[in-house]
C-alpha atoms as a PDB file:
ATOM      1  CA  UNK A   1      82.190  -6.832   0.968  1.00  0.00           C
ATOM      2  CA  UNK A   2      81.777  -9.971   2.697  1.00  0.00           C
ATOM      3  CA  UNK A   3      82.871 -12.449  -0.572  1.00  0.00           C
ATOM      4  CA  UNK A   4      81.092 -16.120  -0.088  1.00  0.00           C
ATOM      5  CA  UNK A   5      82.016 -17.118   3.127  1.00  0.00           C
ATOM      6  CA  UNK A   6      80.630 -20.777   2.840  1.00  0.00           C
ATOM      7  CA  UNK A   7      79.413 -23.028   4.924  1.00  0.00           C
ATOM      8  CA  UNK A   8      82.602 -24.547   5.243  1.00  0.00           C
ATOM      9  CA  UNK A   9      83.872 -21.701   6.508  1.00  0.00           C
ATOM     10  CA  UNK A  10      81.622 -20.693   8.840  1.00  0.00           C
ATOM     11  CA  UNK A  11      81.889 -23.972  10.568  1.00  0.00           C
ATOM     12  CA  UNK A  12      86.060 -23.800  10.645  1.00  0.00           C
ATOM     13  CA  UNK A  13      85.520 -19.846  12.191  1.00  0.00           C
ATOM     14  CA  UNK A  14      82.741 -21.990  14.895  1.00  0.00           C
ATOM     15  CA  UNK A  15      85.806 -24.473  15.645  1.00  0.00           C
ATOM     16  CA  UNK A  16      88.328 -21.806  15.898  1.00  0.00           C
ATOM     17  CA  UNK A  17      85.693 -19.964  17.950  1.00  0.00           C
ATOM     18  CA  UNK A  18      85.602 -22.767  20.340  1.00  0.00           C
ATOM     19  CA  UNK A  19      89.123 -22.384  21.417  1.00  0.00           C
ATOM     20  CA  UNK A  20      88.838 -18.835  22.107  1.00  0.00           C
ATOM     21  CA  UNK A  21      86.174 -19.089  24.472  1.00  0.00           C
ATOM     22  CA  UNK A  22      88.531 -16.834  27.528  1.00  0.00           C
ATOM     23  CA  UNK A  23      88.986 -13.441  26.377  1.00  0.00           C
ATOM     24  CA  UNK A  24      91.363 -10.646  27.635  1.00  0.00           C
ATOM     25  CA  UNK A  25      90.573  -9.376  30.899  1.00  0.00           C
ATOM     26  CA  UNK A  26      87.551  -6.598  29.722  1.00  0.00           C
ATOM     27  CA  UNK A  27      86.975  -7.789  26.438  1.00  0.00           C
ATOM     28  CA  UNK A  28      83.621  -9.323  25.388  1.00  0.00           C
ATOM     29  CA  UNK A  29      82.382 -10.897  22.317  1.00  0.00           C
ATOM     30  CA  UNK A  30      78.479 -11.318  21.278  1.00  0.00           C
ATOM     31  CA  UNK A  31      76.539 -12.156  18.097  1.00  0.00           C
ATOM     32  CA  UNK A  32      77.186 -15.128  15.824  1.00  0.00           C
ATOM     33  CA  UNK A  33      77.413 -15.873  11.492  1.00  0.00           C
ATOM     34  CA  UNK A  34      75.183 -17.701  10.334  1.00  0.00           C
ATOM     35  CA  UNK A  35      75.229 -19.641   6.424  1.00  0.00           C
ATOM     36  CA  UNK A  36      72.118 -20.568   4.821  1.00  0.00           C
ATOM     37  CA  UNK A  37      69.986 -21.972   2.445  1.00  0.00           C
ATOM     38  CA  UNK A  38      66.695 -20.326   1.138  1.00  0.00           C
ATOM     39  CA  UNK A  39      64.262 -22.077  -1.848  1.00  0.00           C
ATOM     40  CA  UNK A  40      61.153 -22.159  -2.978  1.00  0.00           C
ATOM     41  CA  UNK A  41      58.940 -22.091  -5.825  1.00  0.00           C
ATOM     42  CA  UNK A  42      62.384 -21.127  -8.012  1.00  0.00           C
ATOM     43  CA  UNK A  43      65.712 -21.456  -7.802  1.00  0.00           C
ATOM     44  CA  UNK A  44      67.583 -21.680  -3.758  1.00  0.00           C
ATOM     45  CA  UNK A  45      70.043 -19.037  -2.910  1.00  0.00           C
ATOM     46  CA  UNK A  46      73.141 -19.490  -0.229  1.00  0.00           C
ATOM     47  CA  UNK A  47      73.031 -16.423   2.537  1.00  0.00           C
ATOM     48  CA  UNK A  48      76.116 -15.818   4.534  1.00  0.00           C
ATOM     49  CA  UNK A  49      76.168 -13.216   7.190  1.00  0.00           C
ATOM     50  CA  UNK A  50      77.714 -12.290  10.343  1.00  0.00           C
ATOM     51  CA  UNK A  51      76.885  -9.898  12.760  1.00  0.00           C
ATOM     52  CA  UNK A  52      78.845  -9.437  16.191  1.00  0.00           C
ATOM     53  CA  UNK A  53      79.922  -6.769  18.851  1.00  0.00           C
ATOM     54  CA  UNK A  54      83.173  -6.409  19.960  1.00  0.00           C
ATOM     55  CA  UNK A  55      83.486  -4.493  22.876  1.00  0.00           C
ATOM     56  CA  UNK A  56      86.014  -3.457  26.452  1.00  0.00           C
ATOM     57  CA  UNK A  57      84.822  -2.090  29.318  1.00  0.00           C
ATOM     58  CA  UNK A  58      87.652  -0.848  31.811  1.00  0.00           C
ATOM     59  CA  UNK A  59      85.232  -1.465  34.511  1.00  0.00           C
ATOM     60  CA  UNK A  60      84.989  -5.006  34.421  1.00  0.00           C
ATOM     61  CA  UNK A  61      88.829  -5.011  34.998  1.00  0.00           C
ATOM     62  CA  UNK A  62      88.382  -2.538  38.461  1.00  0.00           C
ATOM     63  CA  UNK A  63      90.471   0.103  36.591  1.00  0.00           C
ATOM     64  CA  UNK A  64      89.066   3.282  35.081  1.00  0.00           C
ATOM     65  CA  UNK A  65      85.082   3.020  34.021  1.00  0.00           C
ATOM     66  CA  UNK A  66      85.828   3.280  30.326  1.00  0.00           C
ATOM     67  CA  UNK A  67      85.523   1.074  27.129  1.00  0.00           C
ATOM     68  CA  UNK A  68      84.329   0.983  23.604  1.00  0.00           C
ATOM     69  CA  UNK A  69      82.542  -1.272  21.592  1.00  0.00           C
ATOM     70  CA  UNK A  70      82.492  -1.190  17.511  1.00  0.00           C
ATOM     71  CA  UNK A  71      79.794  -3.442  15.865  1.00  0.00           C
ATOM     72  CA  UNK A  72      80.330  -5.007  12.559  1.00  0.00           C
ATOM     73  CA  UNK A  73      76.959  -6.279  10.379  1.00  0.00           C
ATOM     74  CA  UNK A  74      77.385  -7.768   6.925  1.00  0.00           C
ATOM     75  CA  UNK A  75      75.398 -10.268   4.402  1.00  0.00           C
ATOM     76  CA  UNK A  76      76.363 -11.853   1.236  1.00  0.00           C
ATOM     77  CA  UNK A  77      73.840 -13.722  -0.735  1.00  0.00           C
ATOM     78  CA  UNK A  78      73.464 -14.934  -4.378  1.00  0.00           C
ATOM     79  CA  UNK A  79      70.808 -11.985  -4.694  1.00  0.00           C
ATOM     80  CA  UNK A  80      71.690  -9.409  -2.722  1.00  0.00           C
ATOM     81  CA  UNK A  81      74.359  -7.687  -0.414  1.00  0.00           C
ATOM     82  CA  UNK A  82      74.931  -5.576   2.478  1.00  0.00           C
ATOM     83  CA  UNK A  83      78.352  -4.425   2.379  1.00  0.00           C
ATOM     84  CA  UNK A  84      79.770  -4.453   6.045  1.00  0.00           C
ATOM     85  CA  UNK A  85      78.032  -1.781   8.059  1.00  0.00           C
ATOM     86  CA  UNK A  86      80.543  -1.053  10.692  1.00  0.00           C
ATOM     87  CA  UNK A  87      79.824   1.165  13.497  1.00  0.00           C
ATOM     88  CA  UNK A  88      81.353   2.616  16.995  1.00  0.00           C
ATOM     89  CA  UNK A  89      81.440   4.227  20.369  1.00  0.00           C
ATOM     90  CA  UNK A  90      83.452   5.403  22.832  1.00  0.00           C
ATOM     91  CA  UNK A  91      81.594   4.906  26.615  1.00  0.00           C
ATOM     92  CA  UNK A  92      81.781   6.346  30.504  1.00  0.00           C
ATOM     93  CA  UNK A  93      80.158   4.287  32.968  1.00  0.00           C
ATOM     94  CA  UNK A  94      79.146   6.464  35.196  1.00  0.00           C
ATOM     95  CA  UNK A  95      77.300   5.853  38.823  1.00  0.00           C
ATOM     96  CA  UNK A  96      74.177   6.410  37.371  1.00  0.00           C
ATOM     97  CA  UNK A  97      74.367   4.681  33.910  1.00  0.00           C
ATOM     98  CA  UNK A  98      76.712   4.549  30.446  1.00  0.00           C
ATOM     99  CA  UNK A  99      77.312   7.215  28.224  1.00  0.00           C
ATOM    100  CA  UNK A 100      78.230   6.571  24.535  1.00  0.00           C
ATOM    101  CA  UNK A 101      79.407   8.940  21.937  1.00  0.00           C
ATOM    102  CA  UNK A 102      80.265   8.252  18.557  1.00  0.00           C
ATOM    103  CA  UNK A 103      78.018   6.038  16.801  1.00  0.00           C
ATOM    104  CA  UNK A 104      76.122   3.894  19.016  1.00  0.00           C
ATOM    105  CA  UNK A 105      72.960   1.809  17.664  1.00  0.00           C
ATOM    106  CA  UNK A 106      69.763   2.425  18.641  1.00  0.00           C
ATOM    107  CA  UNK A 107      68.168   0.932  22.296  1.00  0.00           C
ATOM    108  CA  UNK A 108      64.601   0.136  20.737  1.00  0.00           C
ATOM    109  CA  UNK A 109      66.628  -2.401  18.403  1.00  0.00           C
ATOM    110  CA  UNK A 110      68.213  -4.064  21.830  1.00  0.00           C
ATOM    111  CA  UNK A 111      65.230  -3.661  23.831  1.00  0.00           C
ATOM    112  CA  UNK A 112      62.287  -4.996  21.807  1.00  0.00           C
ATOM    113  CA  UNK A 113      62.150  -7.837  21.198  1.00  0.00           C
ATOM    114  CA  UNK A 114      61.608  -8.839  17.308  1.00  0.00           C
ATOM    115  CA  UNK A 115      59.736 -11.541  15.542  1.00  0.00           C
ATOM    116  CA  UNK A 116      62.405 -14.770  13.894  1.00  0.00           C
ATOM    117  CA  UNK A 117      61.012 -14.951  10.733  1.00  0.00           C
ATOM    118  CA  UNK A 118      61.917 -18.331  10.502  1.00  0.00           C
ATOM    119  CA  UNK A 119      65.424 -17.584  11.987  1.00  0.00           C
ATOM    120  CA  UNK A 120      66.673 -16.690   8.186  1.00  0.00           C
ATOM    121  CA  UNK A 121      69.290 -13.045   8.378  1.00  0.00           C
ATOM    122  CA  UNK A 122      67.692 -12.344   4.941  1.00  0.00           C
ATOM    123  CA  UNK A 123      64.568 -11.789   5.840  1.00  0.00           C
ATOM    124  CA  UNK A 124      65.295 -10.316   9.175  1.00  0.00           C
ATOM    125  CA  UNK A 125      66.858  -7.969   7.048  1.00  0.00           C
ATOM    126  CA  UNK A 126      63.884  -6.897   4.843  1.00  0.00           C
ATOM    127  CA  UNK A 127      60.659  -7.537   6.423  1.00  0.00           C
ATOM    128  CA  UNK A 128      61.581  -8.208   9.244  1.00  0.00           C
ATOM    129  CA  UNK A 129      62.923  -4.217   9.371  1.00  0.00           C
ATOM    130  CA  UNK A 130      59.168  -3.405   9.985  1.00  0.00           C
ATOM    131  CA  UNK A 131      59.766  -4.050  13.519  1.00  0.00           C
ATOM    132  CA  UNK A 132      62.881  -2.719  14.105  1.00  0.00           C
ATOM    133  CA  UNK A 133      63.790   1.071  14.281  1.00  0.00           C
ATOM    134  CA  UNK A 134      63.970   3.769  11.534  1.00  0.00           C
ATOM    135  CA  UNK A 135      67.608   4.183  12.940  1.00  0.00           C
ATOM    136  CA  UNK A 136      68.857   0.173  11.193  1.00  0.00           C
ATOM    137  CA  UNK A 137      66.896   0.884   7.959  1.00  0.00           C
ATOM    138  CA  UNK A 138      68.669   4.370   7.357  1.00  0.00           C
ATOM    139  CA  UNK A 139      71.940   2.553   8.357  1.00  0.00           C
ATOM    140  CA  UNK A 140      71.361  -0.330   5.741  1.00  0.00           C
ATOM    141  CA  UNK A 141      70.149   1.850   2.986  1.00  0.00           C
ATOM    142  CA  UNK A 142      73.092   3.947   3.269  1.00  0.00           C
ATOM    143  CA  UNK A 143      75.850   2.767   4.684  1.00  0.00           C
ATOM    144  CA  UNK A 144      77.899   3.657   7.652  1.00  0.00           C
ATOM    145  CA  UNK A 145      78.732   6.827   5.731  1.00  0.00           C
ATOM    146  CA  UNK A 146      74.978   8.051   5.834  1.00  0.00           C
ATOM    147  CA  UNK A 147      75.180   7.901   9.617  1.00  0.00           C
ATOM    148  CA  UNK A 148      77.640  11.130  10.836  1.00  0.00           C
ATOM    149  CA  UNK A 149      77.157  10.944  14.464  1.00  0.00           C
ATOM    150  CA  UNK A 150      75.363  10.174  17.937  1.00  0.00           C
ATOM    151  CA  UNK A 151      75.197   9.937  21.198  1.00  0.00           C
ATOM    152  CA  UNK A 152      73.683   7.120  24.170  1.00  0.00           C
ATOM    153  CA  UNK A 153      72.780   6.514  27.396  1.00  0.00           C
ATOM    154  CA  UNK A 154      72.217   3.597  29.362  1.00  0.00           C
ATOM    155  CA  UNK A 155      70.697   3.091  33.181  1.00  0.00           C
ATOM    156  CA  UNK A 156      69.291   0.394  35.168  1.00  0.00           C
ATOM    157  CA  UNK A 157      66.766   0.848  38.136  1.00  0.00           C
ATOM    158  CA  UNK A 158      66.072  -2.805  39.651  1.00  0.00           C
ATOM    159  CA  UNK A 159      64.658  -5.056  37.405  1.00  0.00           C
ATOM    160  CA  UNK A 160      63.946  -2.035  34.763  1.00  0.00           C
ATOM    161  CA  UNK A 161      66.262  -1.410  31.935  1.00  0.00           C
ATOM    162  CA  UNK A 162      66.229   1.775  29.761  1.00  0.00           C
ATOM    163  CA  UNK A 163      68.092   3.648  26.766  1.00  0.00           C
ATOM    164  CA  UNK A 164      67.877   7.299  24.956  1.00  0.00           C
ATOM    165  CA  UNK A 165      69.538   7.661  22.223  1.00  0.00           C
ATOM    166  CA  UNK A 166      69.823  10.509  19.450  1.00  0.00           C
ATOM    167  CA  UNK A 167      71.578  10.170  16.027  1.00  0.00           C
ATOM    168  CA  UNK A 168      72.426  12.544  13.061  1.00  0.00           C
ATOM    169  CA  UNK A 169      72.527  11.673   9.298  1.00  0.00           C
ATOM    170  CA  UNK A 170      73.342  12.833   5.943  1.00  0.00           C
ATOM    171  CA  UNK A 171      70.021  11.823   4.222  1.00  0.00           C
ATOM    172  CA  UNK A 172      67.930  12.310   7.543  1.00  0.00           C
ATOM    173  CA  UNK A 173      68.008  15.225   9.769  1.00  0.00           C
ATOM    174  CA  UNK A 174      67.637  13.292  13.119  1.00  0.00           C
ATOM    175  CA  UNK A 175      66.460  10.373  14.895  1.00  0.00           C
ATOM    176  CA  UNK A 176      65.567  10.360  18.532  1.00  0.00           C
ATOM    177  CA  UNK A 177      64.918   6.459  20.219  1.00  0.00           C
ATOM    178  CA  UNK A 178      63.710   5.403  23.749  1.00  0.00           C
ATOM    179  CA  UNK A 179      63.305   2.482  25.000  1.00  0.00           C
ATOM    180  CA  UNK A 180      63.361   0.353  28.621  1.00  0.00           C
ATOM    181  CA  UNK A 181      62.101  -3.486  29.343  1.00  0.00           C
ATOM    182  CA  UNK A 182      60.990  -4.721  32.782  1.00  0.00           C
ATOM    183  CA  UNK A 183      61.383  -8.278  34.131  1.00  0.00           C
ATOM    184  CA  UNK A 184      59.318  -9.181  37.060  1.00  0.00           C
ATOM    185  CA  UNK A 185      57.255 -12.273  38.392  1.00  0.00           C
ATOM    186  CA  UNK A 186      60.436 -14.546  37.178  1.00  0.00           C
ATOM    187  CA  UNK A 187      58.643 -15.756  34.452  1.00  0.00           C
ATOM    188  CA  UNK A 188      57.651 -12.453  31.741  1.00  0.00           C
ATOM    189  CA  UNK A 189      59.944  -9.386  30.455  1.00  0.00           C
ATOM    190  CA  UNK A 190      58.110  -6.971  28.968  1.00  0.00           C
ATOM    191  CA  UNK A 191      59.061  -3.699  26.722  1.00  0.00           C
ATOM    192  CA  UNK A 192      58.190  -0.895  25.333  1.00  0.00           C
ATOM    193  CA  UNK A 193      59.970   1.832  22.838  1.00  0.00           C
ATOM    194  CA  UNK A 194      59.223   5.091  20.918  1.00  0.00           C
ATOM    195  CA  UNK A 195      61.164   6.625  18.021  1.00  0.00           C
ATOM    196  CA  UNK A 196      60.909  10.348  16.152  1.00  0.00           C
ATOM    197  CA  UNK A 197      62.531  10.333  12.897  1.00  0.00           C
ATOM    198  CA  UNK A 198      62.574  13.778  11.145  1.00  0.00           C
ATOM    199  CA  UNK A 199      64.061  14.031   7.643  1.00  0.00           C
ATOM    200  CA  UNK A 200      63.729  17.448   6.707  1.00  0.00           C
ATOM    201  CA  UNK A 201      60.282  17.470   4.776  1.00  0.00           C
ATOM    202  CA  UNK A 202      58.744  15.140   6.839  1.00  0.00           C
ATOM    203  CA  UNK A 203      58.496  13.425  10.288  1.00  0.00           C
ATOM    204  CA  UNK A 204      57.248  10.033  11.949  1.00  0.00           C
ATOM    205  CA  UNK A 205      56.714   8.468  15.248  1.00  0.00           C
ATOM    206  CA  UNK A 206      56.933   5.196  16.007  1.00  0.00           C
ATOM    207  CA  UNK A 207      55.647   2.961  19.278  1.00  0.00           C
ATOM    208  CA  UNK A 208      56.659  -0.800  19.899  1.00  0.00           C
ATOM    209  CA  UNK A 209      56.353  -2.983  22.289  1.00  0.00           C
ATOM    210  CA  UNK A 210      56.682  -6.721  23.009  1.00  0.00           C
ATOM    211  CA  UNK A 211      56.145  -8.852  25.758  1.00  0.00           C
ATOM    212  CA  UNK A 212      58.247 -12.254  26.325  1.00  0.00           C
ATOM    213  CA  UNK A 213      57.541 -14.958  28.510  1.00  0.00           C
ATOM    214  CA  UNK A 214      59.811 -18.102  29.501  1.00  0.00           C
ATOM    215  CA  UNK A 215      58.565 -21.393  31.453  1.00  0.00           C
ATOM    216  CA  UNK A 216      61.799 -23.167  31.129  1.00  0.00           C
ATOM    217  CA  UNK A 217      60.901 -25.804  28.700  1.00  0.00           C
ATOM    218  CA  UNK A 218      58.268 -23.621  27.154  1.00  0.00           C
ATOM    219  CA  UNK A 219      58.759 -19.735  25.750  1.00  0.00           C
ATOM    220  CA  UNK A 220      56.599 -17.336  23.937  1.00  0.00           C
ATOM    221  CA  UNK A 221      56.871 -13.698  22.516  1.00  0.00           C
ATOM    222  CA  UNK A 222      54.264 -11.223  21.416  1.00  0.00           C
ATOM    223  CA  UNK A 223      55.841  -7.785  19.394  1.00  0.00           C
ATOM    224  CA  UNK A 224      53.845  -5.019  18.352  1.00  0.00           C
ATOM    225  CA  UNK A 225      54.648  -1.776  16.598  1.00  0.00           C
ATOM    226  CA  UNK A 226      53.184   0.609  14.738  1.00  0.00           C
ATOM    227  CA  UNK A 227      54.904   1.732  11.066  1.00  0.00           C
ATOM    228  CA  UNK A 228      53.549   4.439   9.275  1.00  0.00           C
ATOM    229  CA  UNK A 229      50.696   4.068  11.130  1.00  0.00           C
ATOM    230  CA  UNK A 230      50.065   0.675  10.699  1.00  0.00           C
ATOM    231  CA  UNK A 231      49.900  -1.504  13.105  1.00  0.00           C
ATOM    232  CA  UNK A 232      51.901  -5.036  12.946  1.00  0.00           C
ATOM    233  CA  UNK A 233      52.317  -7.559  15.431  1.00  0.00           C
ATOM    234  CA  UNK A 234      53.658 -11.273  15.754  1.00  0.00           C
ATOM    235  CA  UNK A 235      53.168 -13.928  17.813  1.00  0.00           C
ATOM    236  CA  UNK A 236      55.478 -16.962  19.061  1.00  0.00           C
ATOM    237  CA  UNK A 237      55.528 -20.181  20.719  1.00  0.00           C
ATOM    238  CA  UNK A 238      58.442 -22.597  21.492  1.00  0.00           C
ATOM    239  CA  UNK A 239      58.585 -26.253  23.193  1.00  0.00           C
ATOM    240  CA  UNK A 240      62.250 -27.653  23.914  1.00  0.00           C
ATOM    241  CA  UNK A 241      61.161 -31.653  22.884  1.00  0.00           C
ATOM    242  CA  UNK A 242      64.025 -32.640  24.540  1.00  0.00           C
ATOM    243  CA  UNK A 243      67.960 -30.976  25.568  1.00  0.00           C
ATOM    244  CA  UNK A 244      69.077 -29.244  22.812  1.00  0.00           C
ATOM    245  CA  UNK A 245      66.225 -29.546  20.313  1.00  0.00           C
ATOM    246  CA  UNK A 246      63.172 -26.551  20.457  1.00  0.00           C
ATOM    247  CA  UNK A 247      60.554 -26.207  17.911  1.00  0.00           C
ATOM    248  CA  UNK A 248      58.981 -23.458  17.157  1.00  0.00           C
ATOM    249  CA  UNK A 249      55.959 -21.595  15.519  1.00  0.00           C
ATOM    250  CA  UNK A 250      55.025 -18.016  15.097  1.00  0.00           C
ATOM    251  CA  UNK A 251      52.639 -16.023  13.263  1.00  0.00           C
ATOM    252  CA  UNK A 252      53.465 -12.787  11.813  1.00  0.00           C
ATOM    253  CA  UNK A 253      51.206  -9.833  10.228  1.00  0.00           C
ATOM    254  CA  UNK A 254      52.827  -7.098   8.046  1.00  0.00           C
ATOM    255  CA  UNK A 255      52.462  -5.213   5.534  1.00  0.00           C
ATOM    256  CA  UNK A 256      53.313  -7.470   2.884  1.00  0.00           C
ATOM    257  CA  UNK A 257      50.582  -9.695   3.990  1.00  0.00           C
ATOM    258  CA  UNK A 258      50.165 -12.189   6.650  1.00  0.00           C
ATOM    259  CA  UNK A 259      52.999 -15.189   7.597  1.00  0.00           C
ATOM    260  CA  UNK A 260      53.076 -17.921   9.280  1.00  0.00           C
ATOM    261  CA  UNK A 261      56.313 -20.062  10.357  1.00  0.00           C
ATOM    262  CA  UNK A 262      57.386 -23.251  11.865  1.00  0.00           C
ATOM    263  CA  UNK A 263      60.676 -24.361  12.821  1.00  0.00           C
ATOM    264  CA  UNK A 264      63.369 -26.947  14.808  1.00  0.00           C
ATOM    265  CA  UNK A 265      66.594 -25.910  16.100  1.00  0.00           C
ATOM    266  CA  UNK A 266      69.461 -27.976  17.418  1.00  0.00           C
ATOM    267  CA  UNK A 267      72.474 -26.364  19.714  1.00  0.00           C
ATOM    268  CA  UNK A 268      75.914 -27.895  20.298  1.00  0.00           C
ATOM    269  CA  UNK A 269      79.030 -27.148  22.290  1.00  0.00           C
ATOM    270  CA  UNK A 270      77.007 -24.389  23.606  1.00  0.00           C
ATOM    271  CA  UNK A 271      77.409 -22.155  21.154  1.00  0.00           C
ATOM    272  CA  UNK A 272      77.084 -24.272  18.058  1.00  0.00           C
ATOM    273  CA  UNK A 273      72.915 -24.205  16.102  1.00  0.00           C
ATOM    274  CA  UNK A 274      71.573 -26.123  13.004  1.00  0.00           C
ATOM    275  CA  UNK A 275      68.216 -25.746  12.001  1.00  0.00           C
ATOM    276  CA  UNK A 276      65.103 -25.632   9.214  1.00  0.00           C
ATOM    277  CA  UNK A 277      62.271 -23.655   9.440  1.00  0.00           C
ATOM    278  CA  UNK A 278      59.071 -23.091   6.844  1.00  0.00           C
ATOM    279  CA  UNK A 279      57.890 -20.089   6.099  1.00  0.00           C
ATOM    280  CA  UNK A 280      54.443 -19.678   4.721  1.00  0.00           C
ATOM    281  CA  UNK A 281      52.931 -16.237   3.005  1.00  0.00           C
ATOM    282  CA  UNK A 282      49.240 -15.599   2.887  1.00  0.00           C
ATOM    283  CA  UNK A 283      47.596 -16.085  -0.467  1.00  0.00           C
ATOM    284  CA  UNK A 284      48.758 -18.325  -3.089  1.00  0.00           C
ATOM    285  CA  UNK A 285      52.123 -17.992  -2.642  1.00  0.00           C
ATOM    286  CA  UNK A 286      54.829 -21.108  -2.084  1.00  0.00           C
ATOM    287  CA  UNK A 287      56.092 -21.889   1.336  1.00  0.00           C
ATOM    288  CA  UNK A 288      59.615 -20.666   1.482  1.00  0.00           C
ATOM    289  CA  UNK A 289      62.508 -23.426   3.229  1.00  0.00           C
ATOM    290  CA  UNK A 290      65.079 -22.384   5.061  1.00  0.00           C
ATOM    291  CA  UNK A 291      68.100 -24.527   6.226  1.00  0.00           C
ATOM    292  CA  UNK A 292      70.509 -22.746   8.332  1.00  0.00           C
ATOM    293  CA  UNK A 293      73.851 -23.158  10.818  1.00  0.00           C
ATOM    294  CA  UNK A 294      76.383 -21.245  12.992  1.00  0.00           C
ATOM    295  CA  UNK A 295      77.688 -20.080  15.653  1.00  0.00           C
ATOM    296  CA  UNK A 296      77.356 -17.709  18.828  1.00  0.00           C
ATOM    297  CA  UNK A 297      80.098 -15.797  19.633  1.00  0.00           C
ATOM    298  CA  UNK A 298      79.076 -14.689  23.745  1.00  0.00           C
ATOM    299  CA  UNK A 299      82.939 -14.742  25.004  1.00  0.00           C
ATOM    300  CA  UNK A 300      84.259 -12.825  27.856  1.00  0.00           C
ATOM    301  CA  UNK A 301      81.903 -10.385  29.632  1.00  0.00           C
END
């Protein structure tokens, strides 16, 4: 389990991070950890998470078109836990795309794009699930145990980027993901994605979408997806005030009621971030604060 790693500490790992910015020739780094601070009507609560993928491609290097990549995923709160979900694959990249075997993720989770929810891990995790795939929620719920085995692949026409995926379980029969986003006009990337769980006794389908836009100073994202056969969406906007400094608002329906959030967001040393953010439920219930930092770990490539 990941046991309290503070604020503190996240900031010495961003330092040490800093140093290590030139990887090994092949060897790439993404994701970030993140500490924060969550309160409301009761008492706060301290969320530390981290959630990165370490990867090497032999192709980068000119030698043979093979690499792997393992990705690690882990929270620790005052509440709640998510012991580190650890997953990985073993890739070919061929002429005509990658193939992964093993235990890659899902491409509607890295294709879609999904709603911040105030930029807080904890409630990515939760609600924020809704718009992911059925493939993260049976990972979460049971552990990298519960997931036995699957298989990827990867291509690239132009501006048009797509992924297939299937993956076995323990507690699920099968899951079957596809899912491909188009940039054009400079400006706009747009996505789409479709998932078939089936579990044994029972089987659902589910469609998402989202459509991004980015204007330089200006951004905004629009996700829809349909759970259970309900369907969800969120909308965002964000203005970078000046170098460095973005605010942001979004508006979020789901099925825990409506939300709506607004944040700021300050990055450093390129891949340093501090920010706050408000989230606000429907109904009579509290606004929710968040206060949050970290670090991006995007190294080699």
């Amino acid at each position: 389990m990941l046991k309290k790693l503070g604020l503190t500490s996240v900031m010495l790992l961003s330092a040490g991070a800093a140093h290590a910015q030139s990887m090994p020739a092949g060897f790439y780094m993404d994701g970030y950890v993140q500490g924060e601070y969550i309160t409301g009507s009761g008492d706060g609560e301290f969320v530390y998470g981290i959630d990165v993928t370490l990867g090497y491609s032999g192709a980068n290097t000119g030698s043979m078109p093979i690499g792997f990549e393992l990705d690690l995923y882990a929270i620790d709160s005052d509440g709640f836990n998510v012991d580190p979900v650890v997953l990985g694959s073993v890739f070919y990249d061929s002429s005509f795309g990658r193939i992964s075997i093993g235990k890659p993720d899902s491409p509607l989770d890295d294709y879609i794009a999904r709603p911040s929810f105030g930029n807080s891990m904890l409630f990515n995790l939760f609600p924020g699930y809704y718009f992911g795939s059925y493939f993260n929620l049976l990972v979460l719920d049971g552990g990298s145990n519960n997931y036995q085995y699957g298989a990827r692949f990867d291509g690239q026409m132009g501006n048009f980027e797509y992924g297939i995926s299937y993956h076995d379980f323990q507690d699920a029969n099968y899951s079957i993901a596809a899912a491909g986003r188009y940039r054009f006009a400079d400006y706009y990337t747009a996505a789409f994605g479709v998932e078939y769980l089936d579990n044994g006794s029972a089987s659902d389908t589910k469609y998402s979408a989202s459509l991004e836009a980015d204007y330089g100073q200006f951004g905004g994202q629009m996700t829809i997806t349909n759970f259970e056969s309900t369907t969800l969406y969120s909308i965002r906007a964000s203005y970078e005030v000046m170098q460095n400094l973005e605010l942001s608002a979004e508006y979020i329906d789901f099925p825990f009621g409506e939300m709506a959030t607004i944040g700021a967001e300050y990055s450093f040393m390129d891949h340093g971030y501090v920010g706050a953010s408000a989230l606000m439920p429907s109904g009579s219930v509290d606004p929710i604060y968040n206060i949050y930092a970290g670090w991006k770990l995007n190294y080699g490539g």
